[in-house]
Protein backbone atom coordinates (compact mmCIF):
# COMPACT_ATOMS: atom_id res chain seq x y z
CA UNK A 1 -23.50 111.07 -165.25
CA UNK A 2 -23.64 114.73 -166.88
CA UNK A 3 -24.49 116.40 -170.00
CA UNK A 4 -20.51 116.47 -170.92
CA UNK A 5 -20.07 112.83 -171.34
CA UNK A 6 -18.77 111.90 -174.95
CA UNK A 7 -21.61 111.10 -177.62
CA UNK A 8 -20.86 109.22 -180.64
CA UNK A 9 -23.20 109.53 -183.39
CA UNK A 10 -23.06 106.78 -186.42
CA UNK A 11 -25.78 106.52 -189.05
CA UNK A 12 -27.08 102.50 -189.43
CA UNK A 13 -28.40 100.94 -192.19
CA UNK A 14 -32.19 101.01 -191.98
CA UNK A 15 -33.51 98.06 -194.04
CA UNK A 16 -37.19 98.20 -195.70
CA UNK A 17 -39.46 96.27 -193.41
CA UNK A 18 -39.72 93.32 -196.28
CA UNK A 19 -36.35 92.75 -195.83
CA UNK A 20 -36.30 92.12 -192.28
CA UNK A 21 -39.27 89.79 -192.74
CA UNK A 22 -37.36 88.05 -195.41
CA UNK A 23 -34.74 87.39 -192.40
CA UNK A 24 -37.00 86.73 -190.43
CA UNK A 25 -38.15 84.05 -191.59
CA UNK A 26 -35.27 82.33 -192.98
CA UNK A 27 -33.24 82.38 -189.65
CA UNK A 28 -36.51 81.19 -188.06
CA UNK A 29 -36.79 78.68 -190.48
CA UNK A 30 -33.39 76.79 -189.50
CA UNK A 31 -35.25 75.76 -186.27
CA UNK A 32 -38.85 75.26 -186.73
CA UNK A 33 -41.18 73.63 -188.90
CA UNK A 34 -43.59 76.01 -189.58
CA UNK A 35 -42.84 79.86 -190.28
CA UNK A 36 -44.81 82.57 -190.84
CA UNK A 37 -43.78 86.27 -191.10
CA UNK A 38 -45.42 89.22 -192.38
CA UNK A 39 -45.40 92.92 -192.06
CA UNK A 40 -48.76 94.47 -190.38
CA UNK A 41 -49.83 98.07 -189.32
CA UNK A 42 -48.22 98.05 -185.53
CA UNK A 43 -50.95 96.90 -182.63
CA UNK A 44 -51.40 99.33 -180.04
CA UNK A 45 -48.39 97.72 -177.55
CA UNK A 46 -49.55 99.61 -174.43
CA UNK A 47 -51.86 96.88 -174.40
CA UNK A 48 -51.34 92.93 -173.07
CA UNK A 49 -49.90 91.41 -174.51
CA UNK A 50 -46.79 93.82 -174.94
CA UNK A 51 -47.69 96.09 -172.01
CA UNK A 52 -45.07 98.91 -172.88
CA UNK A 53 -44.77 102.16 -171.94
CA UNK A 54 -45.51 103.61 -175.52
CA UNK A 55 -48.41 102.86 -178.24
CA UNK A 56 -45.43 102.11 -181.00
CA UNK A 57 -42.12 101.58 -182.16
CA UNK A 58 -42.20 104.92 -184.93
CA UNK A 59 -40.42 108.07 -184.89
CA UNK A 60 -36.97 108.77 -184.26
CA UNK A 61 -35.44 105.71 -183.31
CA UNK A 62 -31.92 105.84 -181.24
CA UNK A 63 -29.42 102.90 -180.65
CA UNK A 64 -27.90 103.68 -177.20
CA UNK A 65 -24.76 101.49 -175.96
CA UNK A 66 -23.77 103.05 -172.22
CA UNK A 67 -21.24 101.49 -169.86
CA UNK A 68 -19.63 98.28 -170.77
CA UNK A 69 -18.67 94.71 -169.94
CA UNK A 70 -15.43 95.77 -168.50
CA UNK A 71 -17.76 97.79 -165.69
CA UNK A 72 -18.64 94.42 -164.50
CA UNK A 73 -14.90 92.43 -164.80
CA UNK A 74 -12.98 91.50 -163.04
CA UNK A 75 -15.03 93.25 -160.35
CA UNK A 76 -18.10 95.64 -160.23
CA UNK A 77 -17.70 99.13 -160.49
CA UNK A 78 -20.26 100.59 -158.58
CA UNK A 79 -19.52 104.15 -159.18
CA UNK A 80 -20.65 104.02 -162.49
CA UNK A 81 -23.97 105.07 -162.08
CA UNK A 82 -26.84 106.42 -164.88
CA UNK A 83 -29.83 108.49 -165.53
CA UNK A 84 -32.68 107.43 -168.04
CA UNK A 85 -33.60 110.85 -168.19
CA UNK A 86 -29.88 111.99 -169.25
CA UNK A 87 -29.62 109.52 -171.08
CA UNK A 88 -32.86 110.36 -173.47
CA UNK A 89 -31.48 114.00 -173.38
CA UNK A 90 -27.84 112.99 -174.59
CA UNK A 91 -29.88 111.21 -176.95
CA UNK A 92 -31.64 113.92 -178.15
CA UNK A 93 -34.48 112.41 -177.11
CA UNK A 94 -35.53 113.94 -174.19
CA UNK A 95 -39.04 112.58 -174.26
CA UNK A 96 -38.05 109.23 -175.14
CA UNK A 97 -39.35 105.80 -174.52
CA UNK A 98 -36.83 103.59 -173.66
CA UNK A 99 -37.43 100.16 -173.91
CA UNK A 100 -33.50 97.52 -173.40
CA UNK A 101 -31.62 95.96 -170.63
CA UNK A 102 -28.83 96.28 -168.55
CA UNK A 103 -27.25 95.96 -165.09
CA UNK A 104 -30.23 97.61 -162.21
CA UNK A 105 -29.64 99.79 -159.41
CA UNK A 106 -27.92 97.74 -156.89
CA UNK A 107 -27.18 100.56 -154.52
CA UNK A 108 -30.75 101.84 -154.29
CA UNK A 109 -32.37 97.42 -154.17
CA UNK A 110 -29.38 96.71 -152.19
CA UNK A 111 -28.60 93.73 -155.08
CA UNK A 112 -26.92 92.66 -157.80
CA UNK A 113 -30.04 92.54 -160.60
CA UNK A 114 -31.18 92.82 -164.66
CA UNK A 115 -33.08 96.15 -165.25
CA UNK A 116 -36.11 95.56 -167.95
CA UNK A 117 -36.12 99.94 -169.04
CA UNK A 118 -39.71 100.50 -170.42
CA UNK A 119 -40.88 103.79 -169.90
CA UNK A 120 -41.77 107.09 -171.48
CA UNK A 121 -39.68 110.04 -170.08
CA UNK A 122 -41.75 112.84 -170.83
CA UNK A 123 -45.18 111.06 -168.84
CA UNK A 124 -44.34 109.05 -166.15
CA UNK A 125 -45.22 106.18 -167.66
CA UNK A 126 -42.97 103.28 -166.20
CA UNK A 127 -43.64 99.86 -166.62
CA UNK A 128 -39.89 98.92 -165.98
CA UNK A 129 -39.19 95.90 -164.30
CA UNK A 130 -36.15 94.52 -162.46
CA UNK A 131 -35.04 91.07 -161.41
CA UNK A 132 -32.57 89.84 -159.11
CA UNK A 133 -29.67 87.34 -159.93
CA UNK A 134 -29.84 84.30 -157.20
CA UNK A 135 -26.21 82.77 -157.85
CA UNK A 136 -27.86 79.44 -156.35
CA UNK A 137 -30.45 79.07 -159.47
CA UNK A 138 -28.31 80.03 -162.47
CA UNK A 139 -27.23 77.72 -164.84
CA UNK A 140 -23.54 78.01 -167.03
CA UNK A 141 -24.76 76.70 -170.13
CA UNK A 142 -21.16 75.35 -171.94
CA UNK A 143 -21.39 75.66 -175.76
């Protein structure tokens, strides 16, 4: 990946907080019994329970969608490969937390896994976690 892939910048609808705690708690509603939801100053989420890589969720948030499905299907592509650290740049971001998920490094674990991203680029601090798909132990849940 390099600095002259395409970037595709849309502006999102960012909803007041009561809003989202309005949806909240309807569409939590449907399934349980008892709901509560309310909007509080942010804990500090470098600490359990969260353990993330940064003390909040504020600033200058960025959605990024890299790769796609059609990487994985009908087979893998394993030359498609990606940088965090380009990534927060391309993002204009450069000393971004990133927190998502996607596909892990296969070629560097030597296996097909999830990738947990939760780090800080500009510090070193990486709390990112992988795990590995056992075909054995996964379930097809049909809808």
């Amino acid at each position: 990946m390099d600095n002259s892939v395409p970037v595709v910048k849309i502006q999102l609808h960012v909803p007041l907080l009561e809003e989202v705690a309005k949806v909240l708690k309807d569409g939590l509603s449907k399934n349980f019994s008892e709901v509560s939801v309310s909007v509080v100053d942010c804990p500090d989420l470098t600490k359990d329970p969260f353990m993330l890589a940064e003390k909040g969720l504020c600033g200058s948030p960025r959605l990024a969608e890299i790769g796609a499905v059609s990487y994985l299907l009908p087979e893998v592509k394993r030359d498609k490969k990606y940088n965090l650290d380009q990534i927060a740049s391309l993002s204009e971001l450069p000393a971004g937390f990133m927190i998502g998920a996607g596909a892990g490094p296969a070629d560097v674990l030597g296996f097909c896994c999830e990738l947990m991203p939760n780090l800080k680029a500009d510090n070193g601090r990486n709390n990112t976690h992988y795990c590995k798909v056992v075909p054995e132990v996964c379930w097809i849940y049909d809808q």
